[in-house]
C-alpha atoms as a PDB file:
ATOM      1  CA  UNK A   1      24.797  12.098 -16.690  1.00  0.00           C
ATOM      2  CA  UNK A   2      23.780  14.935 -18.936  1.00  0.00           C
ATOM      3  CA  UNK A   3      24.131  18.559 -17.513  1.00  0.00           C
ATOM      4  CA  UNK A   4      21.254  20.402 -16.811  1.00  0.00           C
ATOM      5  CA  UNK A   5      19.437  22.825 -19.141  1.00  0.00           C
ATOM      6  CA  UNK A   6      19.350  26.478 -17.947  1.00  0.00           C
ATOM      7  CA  UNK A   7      18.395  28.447 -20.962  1.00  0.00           C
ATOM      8  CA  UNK A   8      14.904  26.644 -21.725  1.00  0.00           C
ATOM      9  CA  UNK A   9      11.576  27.165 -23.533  1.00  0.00           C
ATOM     10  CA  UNK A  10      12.451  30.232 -25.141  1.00  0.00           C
ATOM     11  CA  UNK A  11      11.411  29.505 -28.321  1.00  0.00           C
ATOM     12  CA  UNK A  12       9.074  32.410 -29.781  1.00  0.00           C
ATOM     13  CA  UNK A  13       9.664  34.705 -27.223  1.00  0.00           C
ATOM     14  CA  UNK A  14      11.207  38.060 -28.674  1.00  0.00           C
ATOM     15  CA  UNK A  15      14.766  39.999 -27.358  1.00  0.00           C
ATOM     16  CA  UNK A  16      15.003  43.996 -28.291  1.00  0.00           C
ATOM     17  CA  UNK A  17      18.344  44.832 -28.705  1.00  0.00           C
ATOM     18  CA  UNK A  18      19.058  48.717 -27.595  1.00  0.00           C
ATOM     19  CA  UNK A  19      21.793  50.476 -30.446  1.00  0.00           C
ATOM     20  CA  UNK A  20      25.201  51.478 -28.934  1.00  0.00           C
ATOM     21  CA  UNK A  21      26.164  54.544 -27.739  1.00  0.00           C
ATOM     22  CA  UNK A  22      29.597  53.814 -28.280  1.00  0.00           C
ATOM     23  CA  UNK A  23      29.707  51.710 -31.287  1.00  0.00           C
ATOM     24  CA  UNK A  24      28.248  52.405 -34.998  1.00  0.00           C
ATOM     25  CA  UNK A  25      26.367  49.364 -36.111  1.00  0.00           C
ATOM     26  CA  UNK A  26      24.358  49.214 -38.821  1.00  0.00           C
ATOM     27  CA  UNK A  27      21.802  47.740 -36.804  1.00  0.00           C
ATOM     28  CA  UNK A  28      18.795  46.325 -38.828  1.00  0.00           C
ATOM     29  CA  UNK A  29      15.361  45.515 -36.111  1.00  0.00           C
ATOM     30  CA  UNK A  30      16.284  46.001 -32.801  1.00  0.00           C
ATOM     31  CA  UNK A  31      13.430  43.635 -32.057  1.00  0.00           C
ATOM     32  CA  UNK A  32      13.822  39.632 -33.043  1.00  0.00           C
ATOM     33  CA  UNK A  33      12.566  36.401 -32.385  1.00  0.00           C
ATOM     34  CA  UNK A  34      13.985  33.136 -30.880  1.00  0.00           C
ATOM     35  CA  UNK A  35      13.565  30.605 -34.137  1.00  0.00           C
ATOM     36  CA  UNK A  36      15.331  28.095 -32.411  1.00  0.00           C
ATOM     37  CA  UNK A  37      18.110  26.786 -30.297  1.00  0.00           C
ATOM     38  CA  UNK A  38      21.363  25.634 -31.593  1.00  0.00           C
ATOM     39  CA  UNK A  39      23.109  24.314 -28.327  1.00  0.00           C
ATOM     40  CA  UNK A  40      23.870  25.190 -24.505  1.00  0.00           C
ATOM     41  CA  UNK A  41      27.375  24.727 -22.691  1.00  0.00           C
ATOM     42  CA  UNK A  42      27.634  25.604 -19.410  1.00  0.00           C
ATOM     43  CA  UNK A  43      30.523  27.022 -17.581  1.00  0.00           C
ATOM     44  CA  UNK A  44      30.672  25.324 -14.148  1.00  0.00           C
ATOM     45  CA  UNK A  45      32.688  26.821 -11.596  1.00  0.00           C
ATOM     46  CA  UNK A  46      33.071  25.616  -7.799  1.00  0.00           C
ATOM     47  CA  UNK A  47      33.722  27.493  -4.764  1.00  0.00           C
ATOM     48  CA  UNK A  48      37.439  26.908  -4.996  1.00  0.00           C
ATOM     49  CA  UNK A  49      37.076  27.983  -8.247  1.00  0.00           C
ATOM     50  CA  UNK A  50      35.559  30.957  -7.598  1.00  0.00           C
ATOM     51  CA  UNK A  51      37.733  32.096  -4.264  1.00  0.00           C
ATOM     52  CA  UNK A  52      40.362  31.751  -6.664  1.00  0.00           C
ATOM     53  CA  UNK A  53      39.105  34.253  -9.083  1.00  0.00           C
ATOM     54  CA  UNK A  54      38.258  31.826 -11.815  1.00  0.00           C
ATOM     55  CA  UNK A  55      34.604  32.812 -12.247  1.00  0.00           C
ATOM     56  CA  UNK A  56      31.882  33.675 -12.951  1.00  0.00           C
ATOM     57  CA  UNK A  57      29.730  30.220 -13.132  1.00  0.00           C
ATOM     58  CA  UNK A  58      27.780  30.853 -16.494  1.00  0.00           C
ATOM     59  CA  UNK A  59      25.588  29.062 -19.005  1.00  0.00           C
ATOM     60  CA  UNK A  60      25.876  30.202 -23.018  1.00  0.00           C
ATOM     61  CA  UNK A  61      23.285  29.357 -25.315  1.00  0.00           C
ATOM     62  CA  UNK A  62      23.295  29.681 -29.656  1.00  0.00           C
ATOM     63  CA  UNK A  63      19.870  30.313 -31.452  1.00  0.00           C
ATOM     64  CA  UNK A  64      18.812  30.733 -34.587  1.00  0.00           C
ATOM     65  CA  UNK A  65      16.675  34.137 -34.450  1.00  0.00           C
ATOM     66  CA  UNK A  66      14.626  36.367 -36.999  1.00  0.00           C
ATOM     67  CA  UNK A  67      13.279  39.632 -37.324  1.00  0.00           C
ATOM     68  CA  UNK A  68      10.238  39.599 -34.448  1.00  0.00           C
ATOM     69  CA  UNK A  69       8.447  42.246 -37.440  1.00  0.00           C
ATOM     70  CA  UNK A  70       6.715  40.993 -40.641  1.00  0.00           C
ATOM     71  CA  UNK A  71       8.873  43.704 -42.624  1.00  0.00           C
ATOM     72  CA  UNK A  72      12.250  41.176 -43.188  1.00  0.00           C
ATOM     73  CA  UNK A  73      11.332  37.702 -42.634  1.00  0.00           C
ATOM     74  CA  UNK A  74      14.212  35.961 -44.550  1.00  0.00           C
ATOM     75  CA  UNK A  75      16.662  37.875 -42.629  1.00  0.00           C
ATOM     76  CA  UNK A  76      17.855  35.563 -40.088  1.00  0.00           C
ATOM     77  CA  UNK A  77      20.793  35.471 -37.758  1.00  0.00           C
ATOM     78  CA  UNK A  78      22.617  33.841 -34.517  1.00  0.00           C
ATOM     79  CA  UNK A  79      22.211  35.004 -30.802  1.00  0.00           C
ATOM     80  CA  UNK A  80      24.130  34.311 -28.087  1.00  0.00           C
ATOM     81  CA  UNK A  81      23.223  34.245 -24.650  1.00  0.00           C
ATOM     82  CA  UNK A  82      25.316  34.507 -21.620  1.00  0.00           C
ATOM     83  CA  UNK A  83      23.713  33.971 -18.794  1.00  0.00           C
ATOM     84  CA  UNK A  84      25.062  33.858 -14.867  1.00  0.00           C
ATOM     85  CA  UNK A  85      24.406  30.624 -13.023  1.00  0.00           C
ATOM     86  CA  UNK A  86      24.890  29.452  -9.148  1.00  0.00           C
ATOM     87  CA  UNK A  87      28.216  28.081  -8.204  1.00  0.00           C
ATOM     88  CA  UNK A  88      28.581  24.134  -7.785  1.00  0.00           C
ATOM     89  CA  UNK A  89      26.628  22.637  -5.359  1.00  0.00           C
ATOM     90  CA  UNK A  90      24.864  26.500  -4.564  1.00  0.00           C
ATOM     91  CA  UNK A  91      21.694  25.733  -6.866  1.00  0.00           C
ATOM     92  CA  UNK A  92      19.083  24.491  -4.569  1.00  0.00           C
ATOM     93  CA  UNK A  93      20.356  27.267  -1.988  1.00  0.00           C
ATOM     94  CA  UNK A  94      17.535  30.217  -1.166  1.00  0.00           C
ATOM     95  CA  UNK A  95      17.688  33.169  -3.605  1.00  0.00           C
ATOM     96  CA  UNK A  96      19.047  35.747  -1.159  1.00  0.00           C
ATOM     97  CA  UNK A  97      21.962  33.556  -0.244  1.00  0.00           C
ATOM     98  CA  UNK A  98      21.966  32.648  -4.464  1.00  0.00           C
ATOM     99  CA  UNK A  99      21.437  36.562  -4.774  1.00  0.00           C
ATOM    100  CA  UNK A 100      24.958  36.981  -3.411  1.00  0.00           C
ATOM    101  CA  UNK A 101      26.938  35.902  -6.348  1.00  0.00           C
ATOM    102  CA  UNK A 102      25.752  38.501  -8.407  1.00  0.00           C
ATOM    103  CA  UNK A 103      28.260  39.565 -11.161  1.00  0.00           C
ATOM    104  CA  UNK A 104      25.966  43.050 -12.023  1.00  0.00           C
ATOM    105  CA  UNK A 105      28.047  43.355 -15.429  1.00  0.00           C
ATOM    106  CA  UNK A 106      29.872  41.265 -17.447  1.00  0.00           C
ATOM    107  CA  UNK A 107      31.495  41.398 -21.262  1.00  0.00           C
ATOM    108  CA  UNK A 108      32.307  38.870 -22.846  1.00  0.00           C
ATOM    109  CA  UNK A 109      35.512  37.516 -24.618  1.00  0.00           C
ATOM    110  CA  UNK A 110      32.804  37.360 -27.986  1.00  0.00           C
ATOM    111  CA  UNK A 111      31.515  40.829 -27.502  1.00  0.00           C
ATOM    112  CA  UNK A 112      34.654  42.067 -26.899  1.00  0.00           C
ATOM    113  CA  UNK A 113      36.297  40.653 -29.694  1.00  0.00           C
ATOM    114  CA  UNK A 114      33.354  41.298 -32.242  1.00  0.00           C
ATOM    115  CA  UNK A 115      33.160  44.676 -31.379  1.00  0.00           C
ATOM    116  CA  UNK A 116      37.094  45.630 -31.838  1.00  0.00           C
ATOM    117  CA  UNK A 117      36.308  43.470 -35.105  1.00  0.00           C
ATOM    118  CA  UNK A 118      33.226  45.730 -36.303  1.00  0.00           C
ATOM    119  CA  UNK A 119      35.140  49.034 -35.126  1.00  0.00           C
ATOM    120  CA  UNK A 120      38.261  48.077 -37.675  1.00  0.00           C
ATOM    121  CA  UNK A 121      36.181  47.473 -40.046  1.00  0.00           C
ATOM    122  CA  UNK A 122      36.736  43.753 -40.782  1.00  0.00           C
ATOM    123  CA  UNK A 123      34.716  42.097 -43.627  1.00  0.00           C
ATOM    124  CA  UNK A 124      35.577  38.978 -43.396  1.00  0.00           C
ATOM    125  CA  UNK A 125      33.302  37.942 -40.280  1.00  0.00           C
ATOM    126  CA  UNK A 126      29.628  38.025 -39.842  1.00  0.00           C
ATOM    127  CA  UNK A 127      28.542  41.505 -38.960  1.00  0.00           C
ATOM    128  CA  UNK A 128      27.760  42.249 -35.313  1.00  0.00           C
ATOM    129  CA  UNK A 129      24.162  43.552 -35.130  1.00  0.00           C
ATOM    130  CA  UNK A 130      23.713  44.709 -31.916  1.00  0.00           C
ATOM    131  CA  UNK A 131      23.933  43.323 -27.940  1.00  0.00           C
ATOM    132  CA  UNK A 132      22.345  44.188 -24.630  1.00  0.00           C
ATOM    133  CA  UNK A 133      23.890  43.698 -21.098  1.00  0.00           C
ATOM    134  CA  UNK A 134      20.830  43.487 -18.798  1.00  0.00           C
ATOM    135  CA  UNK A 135      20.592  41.977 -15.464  1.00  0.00           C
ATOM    136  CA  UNK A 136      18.108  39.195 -14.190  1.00  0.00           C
ATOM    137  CA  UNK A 137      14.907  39.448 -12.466  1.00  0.00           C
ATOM    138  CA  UNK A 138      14.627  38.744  -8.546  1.00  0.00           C
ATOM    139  CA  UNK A 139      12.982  35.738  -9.396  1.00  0.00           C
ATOM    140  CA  UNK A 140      15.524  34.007 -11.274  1.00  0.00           C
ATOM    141  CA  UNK A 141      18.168  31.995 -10.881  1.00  0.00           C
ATOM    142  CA  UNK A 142      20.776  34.561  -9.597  1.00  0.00           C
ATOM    143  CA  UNK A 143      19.128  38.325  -8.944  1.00  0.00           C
ATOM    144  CA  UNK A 144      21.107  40.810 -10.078  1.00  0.00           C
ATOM    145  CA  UNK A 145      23.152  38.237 -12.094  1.00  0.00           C
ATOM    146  CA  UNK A 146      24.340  39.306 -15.340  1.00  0.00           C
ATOM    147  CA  UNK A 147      22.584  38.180 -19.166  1.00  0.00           C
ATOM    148  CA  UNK A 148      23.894  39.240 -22.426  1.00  0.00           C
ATOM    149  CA  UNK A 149      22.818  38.978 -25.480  1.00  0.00           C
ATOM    150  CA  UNK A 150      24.934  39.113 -28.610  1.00  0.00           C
ATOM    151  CA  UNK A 151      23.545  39.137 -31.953  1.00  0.00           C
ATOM    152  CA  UNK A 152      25.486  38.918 -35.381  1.00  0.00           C
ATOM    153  CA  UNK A 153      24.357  38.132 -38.527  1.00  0.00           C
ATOM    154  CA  UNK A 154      24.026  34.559 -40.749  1.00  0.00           C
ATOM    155  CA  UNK A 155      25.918  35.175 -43.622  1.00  0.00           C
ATOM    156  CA  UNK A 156      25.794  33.027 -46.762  1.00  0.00           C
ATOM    157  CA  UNK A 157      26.809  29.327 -46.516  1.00  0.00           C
ATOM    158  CA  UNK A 158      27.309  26.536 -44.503  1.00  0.00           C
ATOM    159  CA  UNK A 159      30.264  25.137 -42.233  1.00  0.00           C
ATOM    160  CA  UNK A 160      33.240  23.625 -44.250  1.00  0.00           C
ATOM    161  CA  UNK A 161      32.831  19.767 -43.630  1.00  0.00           C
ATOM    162  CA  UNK A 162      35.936  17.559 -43.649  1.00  0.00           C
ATOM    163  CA  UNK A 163      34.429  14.643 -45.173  1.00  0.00           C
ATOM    164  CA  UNK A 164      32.978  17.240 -47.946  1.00  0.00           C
ATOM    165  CA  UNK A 165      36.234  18.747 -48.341  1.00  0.00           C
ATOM    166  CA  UNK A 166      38.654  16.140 -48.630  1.00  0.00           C
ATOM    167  CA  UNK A 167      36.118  14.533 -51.393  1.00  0.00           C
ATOM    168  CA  UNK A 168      36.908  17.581 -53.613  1.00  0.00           C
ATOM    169  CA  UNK A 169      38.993  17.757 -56.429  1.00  0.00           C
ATOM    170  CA  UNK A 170      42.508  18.975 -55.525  1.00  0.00           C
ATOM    171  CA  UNK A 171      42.066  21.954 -57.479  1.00  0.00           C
ATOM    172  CA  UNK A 172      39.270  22.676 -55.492  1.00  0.00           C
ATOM    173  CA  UNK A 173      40.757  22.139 -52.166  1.00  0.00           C
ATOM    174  CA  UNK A 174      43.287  24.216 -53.443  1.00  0.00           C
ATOM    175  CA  UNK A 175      41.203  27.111 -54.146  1.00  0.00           C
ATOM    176  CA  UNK A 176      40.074  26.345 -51.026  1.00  0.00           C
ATOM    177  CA  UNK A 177      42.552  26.817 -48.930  1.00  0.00           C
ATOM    178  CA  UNK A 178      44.419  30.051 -51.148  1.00  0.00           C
ATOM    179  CA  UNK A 179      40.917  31.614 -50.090  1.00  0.00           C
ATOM    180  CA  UNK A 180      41.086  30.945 -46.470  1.00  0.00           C
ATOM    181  CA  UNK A 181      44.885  32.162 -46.751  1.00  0.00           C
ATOM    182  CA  UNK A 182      43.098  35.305 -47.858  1.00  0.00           C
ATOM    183  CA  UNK A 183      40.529  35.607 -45.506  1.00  0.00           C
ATOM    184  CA  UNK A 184      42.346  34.906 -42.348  1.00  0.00           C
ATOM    185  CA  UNK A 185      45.261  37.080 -43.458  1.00  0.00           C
ATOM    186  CA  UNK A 186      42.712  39.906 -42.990  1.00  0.00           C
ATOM    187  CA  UNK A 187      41.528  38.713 -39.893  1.00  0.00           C
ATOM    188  CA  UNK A 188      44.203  38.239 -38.093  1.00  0.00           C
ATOM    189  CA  UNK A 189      45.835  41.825 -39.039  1.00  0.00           C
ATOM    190  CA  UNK A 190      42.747  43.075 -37.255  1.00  0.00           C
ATOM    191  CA  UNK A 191      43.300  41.466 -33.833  1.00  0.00           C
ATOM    192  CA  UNK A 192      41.533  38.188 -33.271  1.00  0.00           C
ATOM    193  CA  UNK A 193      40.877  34.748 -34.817  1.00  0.00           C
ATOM    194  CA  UNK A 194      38.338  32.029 -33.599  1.00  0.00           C
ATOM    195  CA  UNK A 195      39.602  28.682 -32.294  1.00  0.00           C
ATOM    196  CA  UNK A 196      40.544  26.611 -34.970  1.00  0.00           C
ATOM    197  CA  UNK A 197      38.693  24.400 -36.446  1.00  0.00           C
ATOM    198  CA  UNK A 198      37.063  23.327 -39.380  1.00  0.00           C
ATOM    199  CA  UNK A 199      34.016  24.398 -38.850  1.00  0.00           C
ATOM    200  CA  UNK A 200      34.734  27.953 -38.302  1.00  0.00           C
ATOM    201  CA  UNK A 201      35.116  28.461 -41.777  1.00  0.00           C
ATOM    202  CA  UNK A 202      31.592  29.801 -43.520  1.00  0.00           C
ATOM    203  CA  UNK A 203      31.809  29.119 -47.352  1.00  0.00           C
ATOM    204  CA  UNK A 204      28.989  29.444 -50.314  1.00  0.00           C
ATOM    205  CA  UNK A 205      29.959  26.947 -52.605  1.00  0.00           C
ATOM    206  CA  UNK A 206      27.976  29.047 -55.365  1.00  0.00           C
ATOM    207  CA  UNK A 207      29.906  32.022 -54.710  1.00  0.00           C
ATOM    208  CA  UNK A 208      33.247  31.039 -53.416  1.00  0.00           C
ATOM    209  CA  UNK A 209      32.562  33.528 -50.804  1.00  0.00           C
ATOM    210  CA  UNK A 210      34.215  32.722 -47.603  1.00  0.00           C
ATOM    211  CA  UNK A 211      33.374  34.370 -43.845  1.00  0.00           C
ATOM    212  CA  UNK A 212      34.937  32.906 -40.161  1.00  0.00           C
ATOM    213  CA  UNK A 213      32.844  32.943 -37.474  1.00  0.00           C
ATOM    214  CA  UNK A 214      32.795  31.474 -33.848  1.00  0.00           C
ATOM    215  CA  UNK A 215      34.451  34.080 -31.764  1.00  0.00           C
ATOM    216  CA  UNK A 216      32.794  32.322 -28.247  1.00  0.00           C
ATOM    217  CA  UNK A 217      36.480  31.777 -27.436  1.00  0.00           C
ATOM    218  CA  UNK A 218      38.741  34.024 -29.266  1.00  0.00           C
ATOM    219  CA  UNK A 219      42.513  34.128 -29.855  1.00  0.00           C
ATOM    220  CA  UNK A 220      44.580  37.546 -30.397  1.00  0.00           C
ATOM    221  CA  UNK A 221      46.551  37.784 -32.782  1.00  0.00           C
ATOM    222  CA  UNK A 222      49.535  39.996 -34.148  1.00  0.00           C
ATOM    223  CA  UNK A 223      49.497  41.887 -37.529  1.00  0.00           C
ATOM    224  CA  UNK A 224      52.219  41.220 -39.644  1.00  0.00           C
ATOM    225  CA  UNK A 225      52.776  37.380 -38.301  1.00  0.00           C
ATOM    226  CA  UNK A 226      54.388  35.389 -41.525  1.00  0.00           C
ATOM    227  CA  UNK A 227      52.205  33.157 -42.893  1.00  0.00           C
ATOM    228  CA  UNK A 228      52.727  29.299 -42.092  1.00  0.00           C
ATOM    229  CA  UNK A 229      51.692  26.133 -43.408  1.00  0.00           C
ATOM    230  CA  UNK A 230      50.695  24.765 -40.305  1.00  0.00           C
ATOM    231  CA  UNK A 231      47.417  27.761 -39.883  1.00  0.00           C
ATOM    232  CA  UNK A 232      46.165  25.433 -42.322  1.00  0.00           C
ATOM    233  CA  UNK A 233      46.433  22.117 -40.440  1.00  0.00           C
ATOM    234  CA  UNK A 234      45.214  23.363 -37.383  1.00  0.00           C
ATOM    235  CA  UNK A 235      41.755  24.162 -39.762  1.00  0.00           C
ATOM    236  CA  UNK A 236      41.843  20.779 -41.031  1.00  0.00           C
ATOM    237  CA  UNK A 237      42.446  21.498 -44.934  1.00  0.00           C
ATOM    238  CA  UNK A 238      45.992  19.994 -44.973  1.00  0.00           C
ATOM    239  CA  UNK A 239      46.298  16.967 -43.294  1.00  0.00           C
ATOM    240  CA  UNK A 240      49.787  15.511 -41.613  1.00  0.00           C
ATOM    241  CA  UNK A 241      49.581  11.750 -40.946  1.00  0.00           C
ATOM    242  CA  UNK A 242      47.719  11.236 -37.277  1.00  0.00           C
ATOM    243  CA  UNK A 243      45.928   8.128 -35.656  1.00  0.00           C
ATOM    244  CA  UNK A 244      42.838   9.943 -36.552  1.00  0.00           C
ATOM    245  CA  UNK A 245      43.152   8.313 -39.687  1.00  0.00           C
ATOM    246  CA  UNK A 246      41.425   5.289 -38.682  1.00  0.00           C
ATOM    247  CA  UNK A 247      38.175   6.941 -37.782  1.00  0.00           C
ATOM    248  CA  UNK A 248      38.379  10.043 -39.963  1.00  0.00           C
ATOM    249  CA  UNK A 249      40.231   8.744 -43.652  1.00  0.00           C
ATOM    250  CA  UNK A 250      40.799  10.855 -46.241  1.00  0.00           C
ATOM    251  CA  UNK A 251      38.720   9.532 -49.499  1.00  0.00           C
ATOM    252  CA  UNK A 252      40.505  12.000 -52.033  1.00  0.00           C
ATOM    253  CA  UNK A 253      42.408  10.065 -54.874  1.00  0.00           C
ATOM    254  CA  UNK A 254      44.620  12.979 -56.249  1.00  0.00           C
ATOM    255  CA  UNK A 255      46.391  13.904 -52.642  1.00  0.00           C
ATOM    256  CA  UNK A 256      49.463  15.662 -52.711  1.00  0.00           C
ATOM    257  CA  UNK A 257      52.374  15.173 -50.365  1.00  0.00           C
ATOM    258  CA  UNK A 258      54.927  17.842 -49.162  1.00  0.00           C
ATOM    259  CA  UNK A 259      58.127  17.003 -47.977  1.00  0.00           C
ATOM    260  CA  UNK A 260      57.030  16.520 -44.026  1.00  0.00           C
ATOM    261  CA  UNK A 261      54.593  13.753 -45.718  1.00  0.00           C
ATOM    262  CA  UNK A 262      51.343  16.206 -45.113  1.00  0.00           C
ATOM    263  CA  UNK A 263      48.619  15.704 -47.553  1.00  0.00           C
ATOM    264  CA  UNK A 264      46.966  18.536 -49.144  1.00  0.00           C
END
């Protein structure tokens, strides 16, 4: 059975974004428009759950946005919405007893990450371009109930794909991967990585410009931790002999094998 949709029909509707006090973006329109969505995962959380202090119950939903005015249509960039949903098995209750599960403010883990990223001055992610913590009408599904929006740019590029990846040359995958070494060096001195995966890692194959992204669930990190081999396998551009194989083989024909048998 597929979960149901909370965030829904908000394509072309618009979001203004109010600047910062406390933070100095360089905030582009404050105004933009829902292009499209990019996917929905919902955090369910049941009354156990939440006695035990492992809530809030929220939905979070990617879209693709632009500029809602005429004056920088080709700038476009990602939104996330977090929004706060009825506990399991509460959703069909009435809205004052709904009402009561009212989180009034919330942050978080992304926002709070991307903004200790923007205030260190890290280059290496896309930039955050502004949020707003607002709370939801009386009509909806919790009142009171948190929503967020964060907003950071789409940088130049695409997602690395394995299958795209490991049909590279290995001097490519080499260059590759001594970028990423690069990149997440930097990152990581400032305080936080993404969850690793593939994926995470934004790169223009025209400019061998490289960004990570995907801070939904963020790791700290430690500055000054010594660089190991194995940062790379959990990012998928070395690969150490798994039963993955079968599903997911590796069509390069000038691997490379280290001494634990890992193929780069």
């Amino acid at each position: 059975m597929s979960s149901p949709k909370f965030l829904t029909r908000l394509e072309g509707t618009t979001v203004t974004l109010s600047p910062s006090p406390e933070l100095p973006l360089h905030v582009g329109p404050k105004r933009w428009e829902i292009v499209s969505e990019i996917h929905e995962r919902a955090n369910i959380v049941s009354q156990r759950d939440a006695t035990n202090g492992l809530g809030p119950a929220y939905v979070a939903g990617k879209f693709l946005c632009r500029p809602a005015s005429p004056s920088s249509p080709n700038k476009l960039a990602f939104m996330r919405i977090h929004k706060q949903i009825p506990i399991a098995g509460t959703e069909f209750e009435k809205t004052p007893i709904r009402a009561t599960q009212a989180v009034k403010s919330y942050e978080p883990k992304e926002l709070t990450a991307l903004k200790s990223l923007e205030e260190r001055g890290c280059d290496v992610i896309p930039r955050l371009l502004g949020y707003q913590c607002d709370q939801q009408d009386e009509d909806d599904i919790i009142p009171g109930g948190f929503v967020t929006y964060v907003m950071w740019a789409k940088v130049p590029g695409e997602p690395l794909d394995m299958q795209v990846f490991w049909s590279c040359s290995f001097s490519q995958r080499q260059e590759i991967r001594l970028k990423f070494r690069e990149v997440y060096k930097k990152l990581e001195a400032c305080g936080y990585s993404p969850l690793p995966q593939m994926r995470k890692i934004i790169y223009d194959w025209s400019t061998q410009m490289m960004h990570l992204s995907g801070f939904s669930r963020p790791i700290r990190t430690t500055e000054g931790t010594q660089w190991s081999d194995l940062t790379y396998v959990n990012y998928g551009l070395v690969r150490p002999p798994t039963s993955l194989d079968q599903f997911f083989p590796i069509t390069s024909v000038d691997l490379q094998y280290d001494d634990n048998g890992w193929r780069w």
